[in-house]
Protein backbone atom coordinates (compact mmCIF):
# COMPACT_ATOMS: atom_id res chain seq x y z
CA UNK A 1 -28.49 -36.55 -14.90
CA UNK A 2 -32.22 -36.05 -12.99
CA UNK A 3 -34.86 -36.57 -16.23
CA UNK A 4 -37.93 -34.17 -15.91
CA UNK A 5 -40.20 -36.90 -15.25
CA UNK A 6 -38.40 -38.40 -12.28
CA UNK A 7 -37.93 -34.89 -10.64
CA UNK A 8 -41.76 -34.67 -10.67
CA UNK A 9 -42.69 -38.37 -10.20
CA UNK A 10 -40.60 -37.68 -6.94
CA UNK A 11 -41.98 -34.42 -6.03
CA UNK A 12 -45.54 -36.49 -6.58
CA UNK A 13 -45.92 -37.87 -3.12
CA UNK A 14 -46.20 -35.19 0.05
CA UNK A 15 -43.98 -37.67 2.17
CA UNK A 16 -40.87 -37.27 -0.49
CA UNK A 17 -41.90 -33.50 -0.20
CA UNK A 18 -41.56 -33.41 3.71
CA UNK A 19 -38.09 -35.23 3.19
CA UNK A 20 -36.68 -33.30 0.61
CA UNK A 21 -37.98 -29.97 2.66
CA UNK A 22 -35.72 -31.65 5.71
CA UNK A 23 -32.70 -32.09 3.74
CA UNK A 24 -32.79 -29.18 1.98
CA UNK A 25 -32.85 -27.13 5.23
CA UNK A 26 -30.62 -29.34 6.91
CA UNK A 27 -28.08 -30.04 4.35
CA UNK A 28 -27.29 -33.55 4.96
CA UNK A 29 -29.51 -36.02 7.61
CA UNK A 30 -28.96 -39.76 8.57
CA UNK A 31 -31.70 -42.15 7.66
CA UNK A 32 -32.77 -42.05 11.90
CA UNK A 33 -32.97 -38.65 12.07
CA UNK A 34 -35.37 -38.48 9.36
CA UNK A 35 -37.60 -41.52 10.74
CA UNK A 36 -37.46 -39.74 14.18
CA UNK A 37 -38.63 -36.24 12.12
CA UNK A 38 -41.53 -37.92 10.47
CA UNK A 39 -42.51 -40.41 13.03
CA UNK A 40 -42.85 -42.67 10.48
CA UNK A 41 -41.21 -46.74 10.36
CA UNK A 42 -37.85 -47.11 8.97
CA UNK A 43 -38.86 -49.07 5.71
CA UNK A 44 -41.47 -46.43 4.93
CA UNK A 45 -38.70 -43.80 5.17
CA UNK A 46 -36.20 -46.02 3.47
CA UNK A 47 -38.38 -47.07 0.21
CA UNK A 48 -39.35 -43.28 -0.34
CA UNK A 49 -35.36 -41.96 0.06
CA UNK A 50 -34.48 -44.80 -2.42
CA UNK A 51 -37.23 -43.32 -4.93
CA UNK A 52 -35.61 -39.57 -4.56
CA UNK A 53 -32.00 -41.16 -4.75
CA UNK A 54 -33.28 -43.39 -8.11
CA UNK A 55 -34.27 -40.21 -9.62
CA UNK A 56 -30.95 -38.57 -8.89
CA UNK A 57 -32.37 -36.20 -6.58
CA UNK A 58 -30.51 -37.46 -3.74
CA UNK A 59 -26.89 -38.77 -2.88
CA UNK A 60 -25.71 -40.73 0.34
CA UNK A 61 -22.48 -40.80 2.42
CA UNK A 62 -21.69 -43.70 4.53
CA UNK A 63 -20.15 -43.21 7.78
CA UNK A 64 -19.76 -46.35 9.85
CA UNK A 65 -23.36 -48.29 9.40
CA UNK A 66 -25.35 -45.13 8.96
CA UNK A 67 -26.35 -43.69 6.00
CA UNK A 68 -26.49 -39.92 5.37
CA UNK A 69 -28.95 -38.50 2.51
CA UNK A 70 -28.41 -35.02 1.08
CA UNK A 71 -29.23 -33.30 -2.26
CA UNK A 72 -27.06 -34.50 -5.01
CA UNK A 73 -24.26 -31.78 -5.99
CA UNK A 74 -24.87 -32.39 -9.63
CA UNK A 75 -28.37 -31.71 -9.85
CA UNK A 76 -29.11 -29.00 -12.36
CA UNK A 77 -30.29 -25.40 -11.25
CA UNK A 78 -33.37 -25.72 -12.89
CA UNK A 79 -34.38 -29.10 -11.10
CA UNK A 80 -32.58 -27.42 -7.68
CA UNK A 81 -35.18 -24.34 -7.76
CA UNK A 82 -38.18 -26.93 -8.26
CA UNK A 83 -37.43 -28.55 -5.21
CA UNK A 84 -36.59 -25.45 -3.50
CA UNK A 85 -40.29 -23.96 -4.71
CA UNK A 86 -41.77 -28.08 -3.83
CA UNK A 87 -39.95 -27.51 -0.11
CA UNK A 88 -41.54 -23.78 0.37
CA UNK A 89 -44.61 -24.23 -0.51
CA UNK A 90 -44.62 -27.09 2.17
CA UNK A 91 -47.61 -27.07 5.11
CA UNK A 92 -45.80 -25.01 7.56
CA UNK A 93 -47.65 -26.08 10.19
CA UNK A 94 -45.87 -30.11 9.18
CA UNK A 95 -42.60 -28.80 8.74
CA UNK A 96 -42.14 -26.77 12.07
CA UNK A 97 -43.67 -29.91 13.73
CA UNK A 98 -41.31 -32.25 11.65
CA UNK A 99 -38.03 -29.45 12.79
CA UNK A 100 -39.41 -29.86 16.47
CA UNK A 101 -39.30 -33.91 16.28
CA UNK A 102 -36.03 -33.89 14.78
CA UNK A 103 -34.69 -31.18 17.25
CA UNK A 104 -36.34 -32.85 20.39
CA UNK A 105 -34.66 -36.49 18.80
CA UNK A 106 -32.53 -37.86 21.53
CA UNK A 107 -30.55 -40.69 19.73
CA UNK A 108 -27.77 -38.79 16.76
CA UNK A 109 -26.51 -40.49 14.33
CA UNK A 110 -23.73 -41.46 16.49
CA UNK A 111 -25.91 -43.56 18.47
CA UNK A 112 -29.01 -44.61 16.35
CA UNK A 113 -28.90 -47.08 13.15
CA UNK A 114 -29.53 -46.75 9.46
């Protein structure tokens, strides 16, 4: 069960905030997808999902050798409507430009690597 403390220790840094917005919209995104939305390096990416997943915000499915990253299922409501209010209250202007990177990505998930 997500403690207080990690929800907001998580909700601390504005790239976690970006990811979480992603996933929340999306519902479920491979590790590539996100590193293509961002435009940041894999590790990067990586070390700040592994954060959100430590905290319990986050779960992962494994399909193949990609990893898939969605909101866990048993997260309470009350930490669920924090992240939804942390994912609103997002720059716009960043999130339609991280929705247009990971529209415009070229290599799925069937094709890129986690």
């Amino acid at each position: 069960m997500i403690q207080a403390q990690a929800l907001f220790d998580s909700l601390s840094d504005a790239i976690r905030r970006r990811l979480l917005a992603l996933i929340q919209k999306e519902g479920e995104l491979c590790v590539c997808e996100l590193v293509a939305a961002l435009g940041m390096p894999q590790p990067k990416i990586s070390r700040h999902l592994a954060v959100m997943r430590e905290a319990g915000l986050l779960a992962i499915r494994r399909e193949g050798t990609w990893i898939y990253y969605r909101l866990d299922a048993h997260l309470p409501l009350w930490a669920y409507r924090i992240v939804e209010i942390a994912s609103r209250d997002a720059p716009e202007a960043e999130s339609d430009e991280d929705r247009m990177r990971l529209a415009r990505m070229k290599a799925k998930p069937t094709t890129c690597l986690s």
